[in-house]
PDB file of N, CA and C in Angstrom:
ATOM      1  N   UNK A   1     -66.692  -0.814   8.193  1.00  0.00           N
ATOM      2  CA  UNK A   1     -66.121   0.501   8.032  1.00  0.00           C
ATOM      3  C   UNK A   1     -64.977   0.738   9.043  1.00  0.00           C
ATOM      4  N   UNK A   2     -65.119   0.477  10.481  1.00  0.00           N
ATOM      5  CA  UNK A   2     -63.986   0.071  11.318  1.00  0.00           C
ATOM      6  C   UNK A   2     -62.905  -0.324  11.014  1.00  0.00           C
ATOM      7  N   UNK A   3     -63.263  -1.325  10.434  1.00  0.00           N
ATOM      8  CA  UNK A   3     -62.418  -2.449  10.204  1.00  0.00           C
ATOM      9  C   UNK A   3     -61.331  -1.622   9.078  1.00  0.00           C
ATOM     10  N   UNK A   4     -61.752  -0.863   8.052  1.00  0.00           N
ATOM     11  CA  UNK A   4     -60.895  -0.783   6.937  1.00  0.00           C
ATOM     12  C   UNK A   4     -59.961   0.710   7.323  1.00  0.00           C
ATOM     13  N   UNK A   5     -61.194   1.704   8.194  1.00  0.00           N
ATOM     14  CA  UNK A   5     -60.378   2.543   8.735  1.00  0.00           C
ATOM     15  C   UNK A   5     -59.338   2.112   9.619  1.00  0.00           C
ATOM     16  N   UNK A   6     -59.362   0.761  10.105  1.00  0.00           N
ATOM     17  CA  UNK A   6     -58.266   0.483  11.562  1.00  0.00           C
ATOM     18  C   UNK A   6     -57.089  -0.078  10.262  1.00  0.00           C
ATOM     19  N   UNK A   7     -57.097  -0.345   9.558  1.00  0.00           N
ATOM     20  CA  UNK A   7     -56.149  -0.971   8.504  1.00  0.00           C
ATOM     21  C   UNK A   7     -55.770   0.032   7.647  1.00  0.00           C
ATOM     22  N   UNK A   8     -56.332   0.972   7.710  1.00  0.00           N
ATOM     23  CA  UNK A   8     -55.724   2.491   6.696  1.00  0.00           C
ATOM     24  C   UNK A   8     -54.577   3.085   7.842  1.00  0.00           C
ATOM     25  N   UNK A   9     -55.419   3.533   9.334  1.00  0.00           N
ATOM     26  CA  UNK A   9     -54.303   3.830  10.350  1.00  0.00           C
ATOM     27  C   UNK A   9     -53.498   2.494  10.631  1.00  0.00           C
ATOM     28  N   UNK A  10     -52.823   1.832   9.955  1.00  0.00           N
ATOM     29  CA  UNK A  10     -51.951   0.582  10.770  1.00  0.00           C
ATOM     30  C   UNK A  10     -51.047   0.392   9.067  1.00  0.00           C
ATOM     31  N   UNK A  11     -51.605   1.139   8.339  1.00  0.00           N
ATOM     32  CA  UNK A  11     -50.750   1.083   7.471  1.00  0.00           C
ATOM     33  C   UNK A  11     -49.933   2.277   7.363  1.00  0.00           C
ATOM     34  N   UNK A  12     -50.800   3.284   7.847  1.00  0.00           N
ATOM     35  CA  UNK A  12     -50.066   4.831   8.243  1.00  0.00           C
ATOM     36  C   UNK A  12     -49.076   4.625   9.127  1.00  0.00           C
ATOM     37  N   UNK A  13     -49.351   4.258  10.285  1.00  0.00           N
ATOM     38  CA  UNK A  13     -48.486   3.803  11.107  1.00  0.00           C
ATOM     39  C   UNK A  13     -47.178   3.342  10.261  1.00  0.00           C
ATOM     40  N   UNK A  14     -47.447   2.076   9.866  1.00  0.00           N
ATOM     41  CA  UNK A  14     -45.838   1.336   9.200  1.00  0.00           C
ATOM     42  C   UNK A  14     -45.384   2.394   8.419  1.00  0.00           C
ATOM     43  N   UNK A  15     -45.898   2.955   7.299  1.00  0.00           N
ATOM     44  CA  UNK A  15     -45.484   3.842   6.702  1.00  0.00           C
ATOM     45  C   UNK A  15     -44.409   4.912   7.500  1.00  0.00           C
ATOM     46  N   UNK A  16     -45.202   5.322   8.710  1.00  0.00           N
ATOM     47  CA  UNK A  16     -44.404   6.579   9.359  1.00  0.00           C
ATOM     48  C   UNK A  16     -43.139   6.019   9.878  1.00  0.00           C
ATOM     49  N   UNK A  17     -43.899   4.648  10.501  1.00  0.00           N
ATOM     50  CA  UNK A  17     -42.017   4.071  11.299  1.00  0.00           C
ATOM     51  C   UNK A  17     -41.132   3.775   9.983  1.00  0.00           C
ATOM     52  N   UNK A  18     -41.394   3.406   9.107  1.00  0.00           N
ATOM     53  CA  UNK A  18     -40.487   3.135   7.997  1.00  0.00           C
ATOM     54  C   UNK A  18     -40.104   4.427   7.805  1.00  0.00           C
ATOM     55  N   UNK A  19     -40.592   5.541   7.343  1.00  0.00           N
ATOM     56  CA  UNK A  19     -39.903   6.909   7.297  1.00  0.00           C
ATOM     57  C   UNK A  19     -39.265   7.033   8.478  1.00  0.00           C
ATOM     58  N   UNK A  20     -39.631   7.120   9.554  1.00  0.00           N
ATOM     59  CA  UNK A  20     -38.265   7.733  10.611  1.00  0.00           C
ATOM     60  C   UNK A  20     -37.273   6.708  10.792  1.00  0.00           C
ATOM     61  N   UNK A  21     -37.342   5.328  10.241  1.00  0.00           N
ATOM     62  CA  UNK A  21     -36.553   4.631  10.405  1.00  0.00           C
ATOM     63  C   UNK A  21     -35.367   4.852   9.445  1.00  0.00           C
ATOM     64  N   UNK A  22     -35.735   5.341   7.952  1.00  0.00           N
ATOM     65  CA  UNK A  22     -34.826   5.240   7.049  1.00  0.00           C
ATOM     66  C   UNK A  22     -34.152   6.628   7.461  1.00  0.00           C
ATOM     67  N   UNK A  23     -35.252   7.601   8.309  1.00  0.00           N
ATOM     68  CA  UNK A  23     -34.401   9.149   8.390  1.00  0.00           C
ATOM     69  C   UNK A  23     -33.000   8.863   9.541  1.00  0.00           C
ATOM     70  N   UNK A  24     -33.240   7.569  10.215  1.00  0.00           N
ATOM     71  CA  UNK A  24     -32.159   7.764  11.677  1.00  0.00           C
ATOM     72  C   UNK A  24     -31.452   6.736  11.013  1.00  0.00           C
ATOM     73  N   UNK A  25     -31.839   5.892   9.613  1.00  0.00           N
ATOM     74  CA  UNK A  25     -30.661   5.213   9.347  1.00  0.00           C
ATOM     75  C   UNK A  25     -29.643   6.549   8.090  1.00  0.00           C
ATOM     76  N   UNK A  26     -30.129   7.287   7.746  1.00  0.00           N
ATOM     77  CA  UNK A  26     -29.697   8.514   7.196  1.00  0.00           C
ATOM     78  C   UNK A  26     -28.869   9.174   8.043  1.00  0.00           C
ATOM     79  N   UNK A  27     -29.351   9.723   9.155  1.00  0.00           N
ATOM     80  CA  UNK A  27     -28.832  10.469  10.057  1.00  0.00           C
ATOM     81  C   UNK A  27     -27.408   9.668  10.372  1.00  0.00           C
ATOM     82  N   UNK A  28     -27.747   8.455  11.133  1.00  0.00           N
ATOM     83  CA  UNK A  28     -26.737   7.807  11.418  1.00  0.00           C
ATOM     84  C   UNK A  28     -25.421   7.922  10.417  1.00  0.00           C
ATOM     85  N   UNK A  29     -25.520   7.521   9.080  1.00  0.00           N
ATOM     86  CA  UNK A  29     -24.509   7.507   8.050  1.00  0.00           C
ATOM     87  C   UNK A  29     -23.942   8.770   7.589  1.00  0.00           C
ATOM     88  N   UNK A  30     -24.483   9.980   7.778  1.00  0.00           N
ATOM     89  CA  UNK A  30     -24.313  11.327   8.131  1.00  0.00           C
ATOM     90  C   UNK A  30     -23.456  11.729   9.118  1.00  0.00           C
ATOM     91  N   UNK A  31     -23.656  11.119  10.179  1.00  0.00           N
ATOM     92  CA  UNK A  31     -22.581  11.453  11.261  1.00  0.00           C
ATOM     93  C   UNK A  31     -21.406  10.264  11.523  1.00  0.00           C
ATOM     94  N   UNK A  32     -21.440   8.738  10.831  1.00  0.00           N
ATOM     95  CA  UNK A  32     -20.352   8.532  10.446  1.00  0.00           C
ATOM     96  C   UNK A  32     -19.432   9.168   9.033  1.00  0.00           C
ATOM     97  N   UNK A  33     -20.123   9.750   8.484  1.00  0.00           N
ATOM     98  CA  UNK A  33     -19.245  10.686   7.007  1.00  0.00           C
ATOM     99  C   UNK A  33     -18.592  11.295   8.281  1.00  0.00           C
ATOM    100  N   UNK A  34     -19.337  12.544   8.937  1.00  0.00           N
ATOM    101  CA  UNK A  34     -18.221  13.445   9.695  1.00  0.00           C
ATOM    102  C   UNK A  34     -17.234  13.018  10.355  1.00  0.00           C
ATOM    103  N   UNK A  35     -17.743  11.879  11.308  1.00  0.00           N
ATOM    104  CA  UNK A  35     -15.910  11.418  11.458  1.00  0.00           C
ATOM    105  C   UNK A  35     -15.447  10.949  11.098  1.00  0.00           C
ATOM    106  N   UNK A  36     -15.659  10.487   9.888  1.00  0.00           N
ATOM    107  CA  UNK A  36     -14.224   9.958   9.433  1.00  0.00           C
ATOM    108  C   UNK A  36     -13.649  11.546   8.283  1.00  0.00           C
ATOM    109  N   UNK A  37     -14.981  12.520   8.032  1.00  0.00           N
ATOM    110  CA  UNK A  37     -13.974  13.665   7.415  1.00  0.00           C
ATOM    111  C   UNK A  37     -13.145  14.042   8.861  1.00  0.00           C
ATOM    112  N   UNK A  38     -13.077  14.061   9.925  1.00  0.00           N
ATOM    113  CA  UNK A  38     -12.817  14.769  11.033  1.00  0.00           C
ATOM    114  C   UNK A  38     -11.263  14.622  11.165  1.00  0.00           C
ATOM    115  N   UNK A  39     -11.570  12.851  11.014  1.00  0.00           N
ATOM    116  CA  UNK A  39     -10.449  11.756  11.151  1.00  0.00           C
ATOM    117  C   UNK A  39      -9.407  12.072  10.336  1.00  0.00           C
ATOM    118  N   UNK A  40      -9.715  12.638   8.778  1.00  0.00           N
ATOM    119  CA  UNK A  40      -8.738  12.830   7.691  1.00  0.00           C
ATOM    120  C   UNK A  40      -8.734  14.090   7.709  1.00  0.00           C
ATOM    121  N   UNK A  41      -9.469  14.884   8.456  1.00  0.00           N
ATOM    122  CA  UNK A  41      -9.165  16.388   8.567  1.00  0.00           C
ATOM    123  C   UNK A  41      -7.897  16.376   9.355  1.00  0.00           C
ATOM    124  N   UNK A  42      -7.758  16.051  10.549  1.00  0.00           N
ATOM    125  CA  UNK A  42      -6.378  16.299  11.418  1.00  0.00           C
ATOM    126  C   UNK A  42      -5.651  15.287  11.478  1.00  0.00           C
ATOM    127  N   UNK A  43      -5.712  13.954  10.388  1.00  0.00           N
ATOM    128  CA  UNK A  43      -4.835  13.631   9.530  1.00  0.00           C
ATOM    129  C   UNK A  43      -3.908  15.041   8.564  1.00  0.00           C
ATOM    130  N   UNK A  44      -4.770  14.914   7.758  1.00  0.00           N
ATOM    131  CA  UNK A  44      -4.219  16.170   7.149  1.00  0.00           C
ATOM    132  C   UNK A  44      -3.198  17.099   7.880  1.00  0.00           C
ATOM    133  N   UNK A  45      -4.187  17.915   8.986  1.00  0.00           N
ATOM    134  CA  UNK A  45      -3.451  19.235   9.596  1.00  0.00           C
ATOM    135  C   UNK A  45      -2.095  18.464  10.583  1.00  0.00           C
ATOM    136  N   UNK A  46      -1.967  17.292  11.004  1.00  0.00           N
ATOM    137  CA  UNK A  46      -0.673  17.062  10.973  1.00  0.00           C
ATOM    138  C   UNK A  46       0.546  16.891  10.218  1.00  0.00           C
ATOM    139  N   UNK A  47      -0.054  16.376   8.855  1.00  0.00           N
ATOM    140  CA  UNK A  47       0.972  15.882   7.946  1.00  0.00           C
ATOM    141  C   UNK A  47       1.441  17.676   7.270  1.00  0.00           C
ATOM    142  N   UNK A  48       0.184  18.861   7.128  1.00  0.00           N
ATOM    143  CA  UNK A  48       0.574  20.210   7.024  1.00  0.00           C
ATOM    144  C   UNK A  48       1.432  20.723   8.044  1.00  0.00           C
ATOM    145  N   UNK A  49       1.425  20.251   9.474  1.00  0.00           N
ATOM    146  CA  UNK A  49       2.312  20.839  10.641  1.00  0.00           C
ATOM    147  C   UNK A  49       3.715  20.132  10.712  1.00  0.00           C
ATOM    148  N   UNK A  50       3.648  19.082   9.886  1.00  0.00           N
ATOM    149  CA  UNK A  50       5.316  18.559   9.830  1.00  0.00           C
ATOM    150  C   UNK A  50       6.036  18.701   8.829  1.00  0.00           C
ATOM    151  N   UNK A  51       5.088  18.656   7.145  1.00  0.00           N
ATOM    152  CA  UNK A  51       6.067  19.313   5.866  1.00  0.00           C
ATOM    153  C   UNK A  51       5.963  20.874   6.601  1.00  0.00           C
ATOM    154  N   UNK A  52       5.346  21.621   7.563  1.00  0.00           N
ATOM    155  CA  UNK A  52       5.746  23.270   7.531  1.00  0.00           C
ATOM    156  C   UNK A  52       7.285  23.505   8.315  1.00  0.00           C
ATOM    157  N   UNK A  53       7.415  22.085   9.292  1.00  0.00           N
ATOM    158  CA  UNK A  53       8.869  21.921   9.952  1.00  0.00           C
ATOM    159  C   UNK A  53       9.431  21.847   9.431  1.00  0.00           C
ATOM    160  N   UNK A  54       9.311  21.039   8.596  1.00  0.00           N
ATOM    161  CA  UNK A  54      10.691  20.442   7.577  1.00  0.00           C
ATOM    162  C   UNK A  54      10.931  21.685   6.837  1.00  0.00           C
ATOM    163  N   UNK A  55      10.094  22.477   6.755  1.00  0.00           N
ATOM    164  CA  UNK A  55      10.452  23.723   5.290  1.00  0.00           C
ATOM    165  C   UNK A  55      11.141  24.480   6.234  1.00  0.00           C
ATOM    166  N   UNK A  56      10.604  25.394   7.517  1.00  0.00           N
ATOM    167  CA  UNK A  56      11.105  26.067   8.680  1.00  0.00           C
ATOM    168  C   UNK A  56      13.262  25.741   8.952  1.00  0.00           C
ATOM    169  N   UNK A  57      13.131  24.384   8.787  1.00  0.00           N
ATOM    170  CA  UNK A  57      14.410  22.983   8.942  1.00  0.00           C
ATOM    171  C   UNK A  57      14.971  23.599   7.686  1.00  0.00           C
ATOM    172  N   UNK A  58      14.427  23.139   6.712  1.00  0.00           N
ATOM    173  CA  UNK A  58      15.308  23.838   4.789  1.00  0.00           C
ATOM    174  C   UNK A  58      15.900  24.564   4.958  1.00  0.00           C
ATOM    175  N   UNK A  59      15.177  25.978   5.786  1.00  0.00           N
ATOM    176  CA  UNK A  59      15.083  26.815   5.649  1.00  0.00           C
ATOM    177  C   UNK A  59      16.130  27.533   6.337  1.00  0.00           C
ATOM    178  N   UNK A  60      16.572  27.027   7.597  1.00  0.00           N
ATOM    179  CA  UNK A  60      17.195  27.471   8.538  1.00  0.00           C
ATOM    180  C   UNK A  60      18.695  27.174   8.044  1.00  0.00           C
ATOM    181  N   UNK A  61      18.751  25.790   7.686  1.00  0.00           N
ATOM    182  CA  UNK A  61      20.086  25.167   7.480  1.00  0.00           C
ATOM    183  C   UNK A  61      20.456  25.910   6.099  1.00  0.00           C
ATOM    184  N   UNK A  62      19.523  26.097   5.153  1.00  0.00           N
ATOM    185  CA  UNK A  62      19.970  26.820   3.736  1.00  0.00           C
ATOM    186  C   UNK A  62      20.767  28.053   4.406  1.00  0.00           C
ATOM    187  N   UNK A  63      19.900  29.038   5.338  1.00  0.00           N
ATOM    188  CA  UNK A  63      20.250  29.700   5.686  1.00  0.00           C
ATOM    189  C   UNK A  63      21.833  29.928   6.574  1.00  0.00           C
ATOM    190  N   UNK A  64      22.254  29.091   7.306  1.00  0.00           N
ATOM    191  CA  UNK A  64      23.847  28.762   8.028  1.00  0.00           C
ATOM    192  C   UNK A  64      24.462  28.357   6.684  1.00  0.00           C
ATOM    193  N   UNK A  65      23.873  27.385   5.632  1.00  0.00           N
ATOM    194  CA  UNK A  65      24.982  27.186   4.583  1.00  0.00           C
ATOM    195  C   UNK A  65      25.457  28.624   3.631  1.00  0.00           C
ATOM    196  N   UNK A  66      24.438  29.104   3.418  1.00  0.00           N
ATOM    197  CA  UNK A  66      24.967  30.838   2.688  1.00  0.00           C
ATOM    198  C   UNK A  66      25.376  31.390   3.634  1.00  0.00           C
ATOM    199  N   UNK A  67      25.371  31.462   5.140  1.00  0.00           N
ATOM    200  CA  UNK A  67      26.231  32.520   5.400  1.00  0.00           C
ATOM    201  C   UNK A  67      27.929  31.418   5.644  1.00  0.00           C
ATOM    202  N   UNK A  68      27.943  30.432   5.943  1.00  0.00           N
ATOM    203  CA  UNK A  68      29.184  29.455   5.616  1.00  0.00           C
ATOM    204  C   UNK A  68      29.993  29.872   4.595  1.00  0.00           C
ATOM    205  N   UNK A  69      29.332  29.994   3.510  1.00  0.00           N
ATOM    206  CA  UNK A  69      29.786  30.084   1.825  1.00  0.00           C
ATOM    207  C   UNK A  69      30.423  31.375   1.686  1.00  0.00           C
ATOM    208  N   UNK A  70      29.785  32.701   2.650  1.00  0.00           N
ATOM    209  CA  UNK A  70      30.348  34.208   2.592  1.00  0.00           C
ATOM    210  C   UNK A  70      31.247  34.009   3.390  1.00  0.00           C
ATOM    211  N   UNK A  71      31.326  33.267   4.443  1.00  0.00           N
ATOM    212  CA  UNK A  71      32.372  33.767   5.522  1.00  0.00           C
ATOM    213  C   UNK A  71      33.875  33.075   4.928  1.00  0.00           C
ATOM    214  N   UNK A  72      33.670  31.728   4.394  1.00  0.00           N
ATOM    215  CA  UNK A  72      34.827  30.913   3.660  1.00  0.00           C
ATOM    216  C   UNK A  72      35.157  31.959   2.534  1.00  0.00           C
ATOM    217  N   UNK A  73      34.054  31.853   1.245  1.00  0.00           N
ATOM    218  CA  UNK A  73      34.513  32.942   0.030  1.00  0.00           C
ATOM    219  C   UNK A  73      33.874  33.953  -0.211  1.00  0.00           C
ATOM    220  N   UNK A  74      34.377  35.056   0.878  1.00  0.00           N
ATOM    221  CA  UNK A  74      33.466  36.462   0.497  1.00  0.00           C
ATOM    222  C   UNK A  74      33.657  36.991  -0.750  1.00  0.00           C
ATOM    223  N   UNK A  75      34.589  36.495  -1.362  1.00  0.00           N
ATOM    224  CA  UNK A  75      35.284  36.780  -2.631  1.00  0.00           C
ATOM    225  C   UNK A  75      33.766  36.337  -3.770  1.00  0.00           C
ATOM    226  N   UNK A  76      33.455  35.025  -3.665  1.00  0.00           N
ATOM    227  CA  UNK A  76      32.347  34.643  -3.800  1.00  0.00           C
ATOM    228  C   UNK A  76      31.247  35.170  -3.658  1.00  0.00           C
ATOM    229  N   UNK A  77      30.443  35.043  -4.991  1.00  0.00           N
ATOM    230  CA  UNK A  77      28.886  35.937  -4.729  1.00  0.00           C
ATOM    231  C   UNK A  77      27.848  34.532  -4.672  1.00  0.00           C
ATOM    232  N   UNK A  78      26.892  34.811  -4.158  1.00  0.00           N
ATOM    233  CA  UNK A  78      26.294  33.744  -4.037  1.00  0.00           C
ATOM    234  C   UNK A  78      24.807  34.237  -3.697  1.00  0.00           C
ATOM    235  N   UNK A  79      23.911  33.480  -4.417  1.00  0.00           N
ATOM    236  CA  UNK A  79      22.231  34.159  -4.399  1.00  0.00           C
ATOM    237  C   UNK A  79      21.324  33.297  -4.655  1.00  0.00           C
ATOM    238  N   UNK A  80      20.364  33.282  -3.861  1.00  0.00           N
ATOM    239  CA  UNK A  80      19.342  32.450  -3.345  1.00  0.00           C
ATOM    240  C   UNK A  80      18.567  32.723  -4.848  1.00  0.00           C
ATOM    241  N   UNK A  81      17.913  31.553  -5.025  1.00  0.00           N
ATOM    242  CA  UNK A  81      16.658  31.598  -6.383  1.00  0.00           C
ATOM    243  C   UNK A  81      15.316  31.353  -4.926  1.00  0.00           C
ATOM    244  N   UNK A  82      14.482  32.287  -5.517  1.00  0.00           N
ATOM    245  CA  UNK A  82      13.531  32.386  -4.735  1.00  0.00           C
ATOM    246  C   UNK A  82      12.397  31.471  -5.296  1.00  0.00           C
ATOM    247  N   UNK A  83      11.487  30.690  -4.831  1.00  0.00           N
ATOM    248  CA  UNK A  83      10.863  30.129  -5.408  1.00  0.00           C
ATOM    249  C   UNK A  83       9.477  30.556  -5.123  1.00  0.00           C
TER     250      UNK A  83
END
């Protein structure tokens, strides 16, 4: 009777380490997902902080070329398409 109860707890046992084993190999792959979302997160928010320069850049120079265009031909009408 020992005997089969010591082999019921020793199979409980494996059982449990196999569960926390597969939970910290879970866990683990869980917190490599986050960094690499982390990684392509501020990937991202740089590549958003340099097309917002470049538009700021469009934006500025569009802006010196229309007033260029009034000061040469005020005679000239000239109007931005808004997008």
């Amino acid at each position: 009777m020992n005997e089969m109860l010591s082999i019921i707890q020793d199979l409980r046992d494996k059982l449990e380490k196999e569960k926390q084993d597969r939970h910290d190999q879970l866990e683990k792959e869980r917190q490599d997902c986050c960094k690499e979302l982390d990684i392509e997160r501020e990937a991202c928010d740089k590549d958003v902080k340099l097309l917002s320069m470049q538009m700021d850049e469009e934006r500025a120079n569009r802006k010196e070329d229309m007033e260029a265009l009034r000061r040469v031909s005020p005679h000239v009408r000239v109007r931005l398409l808004s997008s």
